[in-house]
Protein backbone atom coordinates (compact mmCIF):
# COMPACT_ATOMS: atom_id res chain seq x y z
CA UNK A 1 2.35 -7.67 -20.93
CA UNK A 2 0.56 -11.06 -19.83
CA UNK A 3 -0.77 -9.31 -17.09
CA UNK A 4 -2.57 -7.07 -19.24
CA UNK A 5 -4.19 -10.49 -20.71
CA UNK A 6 -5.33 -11.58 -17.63
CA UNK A 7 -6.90 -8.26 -16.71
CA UNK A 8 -9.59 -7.58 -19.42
CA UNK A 9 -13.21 -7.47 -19.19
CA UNK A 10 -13.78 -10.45 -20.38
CA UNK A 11 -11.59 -12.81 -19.36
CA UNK A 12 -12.01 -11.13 -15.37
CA UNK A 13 -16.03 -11.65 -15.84
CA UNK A 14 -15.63 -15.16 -17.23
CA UNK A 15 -13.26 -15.97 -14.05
CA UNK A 16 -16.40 -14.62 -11.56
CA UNK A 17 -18.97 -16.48 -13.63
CA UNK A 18 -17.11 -19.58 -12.92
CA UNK A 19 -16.69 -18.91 -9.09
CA UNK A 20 -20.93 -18.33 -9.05
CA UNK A 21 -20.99 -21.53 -10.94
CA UNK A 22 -19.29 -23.51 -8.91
CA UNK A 23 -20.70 -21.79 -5.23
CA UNK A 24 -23.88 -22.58 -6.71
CA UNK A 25 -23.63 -26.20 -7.30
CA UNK A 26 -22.67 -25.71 -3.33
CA UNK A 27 -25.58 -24.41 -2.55
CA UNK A 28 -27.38 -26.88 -5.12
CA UNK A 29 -25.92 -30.13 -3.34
CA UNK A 30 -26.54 -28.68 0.04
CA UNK A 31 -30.75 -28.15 -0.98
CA UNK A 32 -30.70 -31.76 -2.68
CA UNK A 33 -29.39 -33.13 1.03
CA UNK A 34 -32.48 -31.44 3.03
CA UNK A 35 -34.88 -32.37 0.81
CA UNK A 36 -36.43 -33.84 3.89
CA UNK A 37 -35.42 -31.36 6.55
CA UNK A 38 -38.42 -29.61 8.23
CA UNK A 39 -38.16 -25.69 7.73
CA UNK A 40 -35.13 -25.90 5.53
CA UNK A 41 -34.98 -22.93 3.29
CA UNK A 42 -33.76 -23.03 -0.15
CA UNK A 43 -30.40 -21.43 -1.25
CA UNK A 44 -29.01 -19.73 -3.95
CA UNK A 45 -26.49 -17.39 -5.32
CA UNK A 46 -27.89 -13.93 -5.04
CA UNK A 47 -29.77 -12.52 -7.77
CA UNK A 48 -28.61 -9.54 -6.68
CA UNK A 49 -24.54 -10.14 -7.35
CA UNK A 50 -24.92 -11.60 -11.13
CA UNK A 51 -27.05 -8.69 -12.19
CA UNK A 52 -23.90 -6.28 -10.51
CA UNK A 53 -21.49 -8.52 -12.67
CA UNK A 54 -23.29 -8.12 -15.81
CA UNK A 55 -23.31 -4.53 -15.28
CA UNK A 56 -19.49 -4.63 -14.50
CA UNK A 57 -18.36 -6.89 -17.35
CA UNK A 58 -20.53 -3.75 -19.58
CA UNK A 59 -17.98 -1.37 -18.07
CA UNK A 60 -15.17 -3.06 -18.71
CA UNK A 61 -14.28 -2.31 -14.82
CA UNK A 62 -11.87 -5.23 -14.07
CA UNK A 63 -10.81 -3.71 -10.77
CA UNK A 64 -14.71 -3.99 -9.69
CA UNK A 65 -14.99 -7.31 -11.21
CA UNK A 66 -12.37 -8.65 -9.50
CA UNK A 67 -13.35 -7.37 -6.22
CA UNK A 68 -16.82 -8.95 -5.92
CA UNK A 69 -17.33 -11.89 -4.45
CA UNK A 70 -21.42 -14.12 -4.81
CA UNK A 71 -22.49 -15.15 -2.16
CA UNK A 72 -24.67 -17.71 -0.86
CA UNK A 73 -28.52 -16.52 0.83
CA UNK A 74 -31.62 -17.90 1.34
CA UNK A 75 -34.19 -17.57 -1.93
CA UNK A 76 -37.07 -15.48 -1.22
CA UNK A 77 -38.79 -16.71 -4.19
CA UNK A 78 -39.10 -20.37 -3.19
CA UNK A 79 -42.39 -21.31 -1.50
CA UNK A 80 -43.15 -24.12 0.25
CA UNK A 81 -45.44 -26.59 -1.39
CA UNK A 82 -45.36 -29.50 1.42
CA UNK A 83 -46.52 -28.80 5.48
CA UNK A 84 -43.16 -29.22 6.94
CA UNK A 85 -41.98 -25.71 5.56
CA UNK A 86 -39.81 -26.95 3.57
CA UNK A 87 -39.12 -24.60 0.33
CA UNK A 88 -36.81 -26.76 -1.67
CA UNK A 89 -38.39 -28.67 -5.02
CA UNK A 90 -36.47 -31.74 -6.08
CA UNK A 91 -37.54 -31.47 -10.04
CA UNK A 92 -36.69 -28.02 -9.62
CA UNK A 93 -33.33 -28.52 -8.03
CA UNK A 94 -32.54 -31.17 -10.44
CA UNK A 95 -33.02 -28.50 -13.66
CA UNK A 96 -30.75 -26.40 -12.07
CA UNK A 97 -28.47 -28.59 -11.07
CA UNK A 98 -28.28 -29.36 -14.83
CA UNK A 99 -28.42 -25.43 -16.25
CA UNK A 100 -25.14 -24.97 -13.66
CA UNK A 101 -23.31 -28.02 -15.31
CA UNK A 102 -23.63 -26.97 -18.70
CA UNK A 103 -22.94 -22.94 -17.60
CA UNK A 104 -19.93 -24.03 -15.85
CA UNK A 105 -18.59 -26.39 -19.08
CA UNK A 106 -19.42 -23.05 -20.78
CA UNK A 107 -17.51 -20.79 -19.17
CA UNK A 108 -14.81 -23.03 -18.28
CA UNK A 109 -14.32 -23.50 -22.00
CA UNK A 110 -14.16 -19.73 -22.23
CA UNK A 111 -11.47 -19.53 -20.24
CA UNK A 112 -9.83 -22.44 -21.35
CA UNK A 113 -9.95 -21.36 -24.80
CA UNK A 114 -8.50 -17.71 -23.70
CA UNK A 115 -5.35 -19.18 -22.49
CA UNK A 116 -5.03 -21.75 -25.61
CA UNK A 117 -4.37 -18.97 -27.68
CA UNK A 118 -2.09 -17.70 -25.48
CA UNK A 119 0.01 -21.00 -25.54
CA UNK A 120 -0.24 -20.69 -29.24
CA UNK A 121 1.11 -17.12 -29.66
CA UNK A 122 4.14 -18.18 -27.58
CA UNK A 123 5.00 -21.42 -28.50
CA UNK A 124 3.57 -21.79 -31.74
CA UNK A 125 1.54 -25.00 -31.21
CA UNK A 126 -2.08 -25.09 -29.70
CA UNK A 127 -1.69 -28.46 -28.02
């Protein structure tokens, strides 16, 4: 029976949102530190793997959803603007840097707020 809680959709998705989340702040902290490395190239969760996890959340595939795992690679889409190659933007970092905080409060409030209500069906108290 609580299994079957665990394995929906939505609660499965909300559980891989949070791992991207948090791998991207990774990959966030690790741009911010070569800033000033020649020829360092910008990193990011794939594009690729949240548009596949959109798609499987639509299903309702929680075998799928649990099965995929983001990953970190190099973002074609970030140009250099300075000489030494370098692709990451600190004002740019620093905006995502603060979209991932509030995405990961999000969806760890999802989450949180799933298994709440699961304390409250079984012991009759929320808190």
């Amino acid at each position: 029976m609580i299994e079957s809680l665990f394995n929906q959709a939505n609660f499965a998705g909300a559980k891989r949102l949070l791992d991207v989340t948090v791998l991207r702040h990774e990959a966030i902290a690790g741009n911010l530190a070569n800033l000033e490395t020649p020829n360092y190239k910008r990193l990011d969760v794939s594009g690729d793997f949240e548009k596949r996890l959109q798609e499987s959340i639509g299903t309702g595939n929680t075998r799928r959803l649990n099965g995929m795992e983001p990953q970190i690679t190099e973002d074609k889409t970030a140009t250099a603007s300075r000489r030494d190659g370098n692709t990451v933007d600190l004002e740019k970092e620093l905006v995502h840097l603060n979209r991932n905080g509030v995405e990961h409060a999000v969806e760890s409030h999802l989450i949180t707020g799933g298994l709440l209500k699961l304390r409250l069906a079984i012991t009759g108290r929320a808190g």
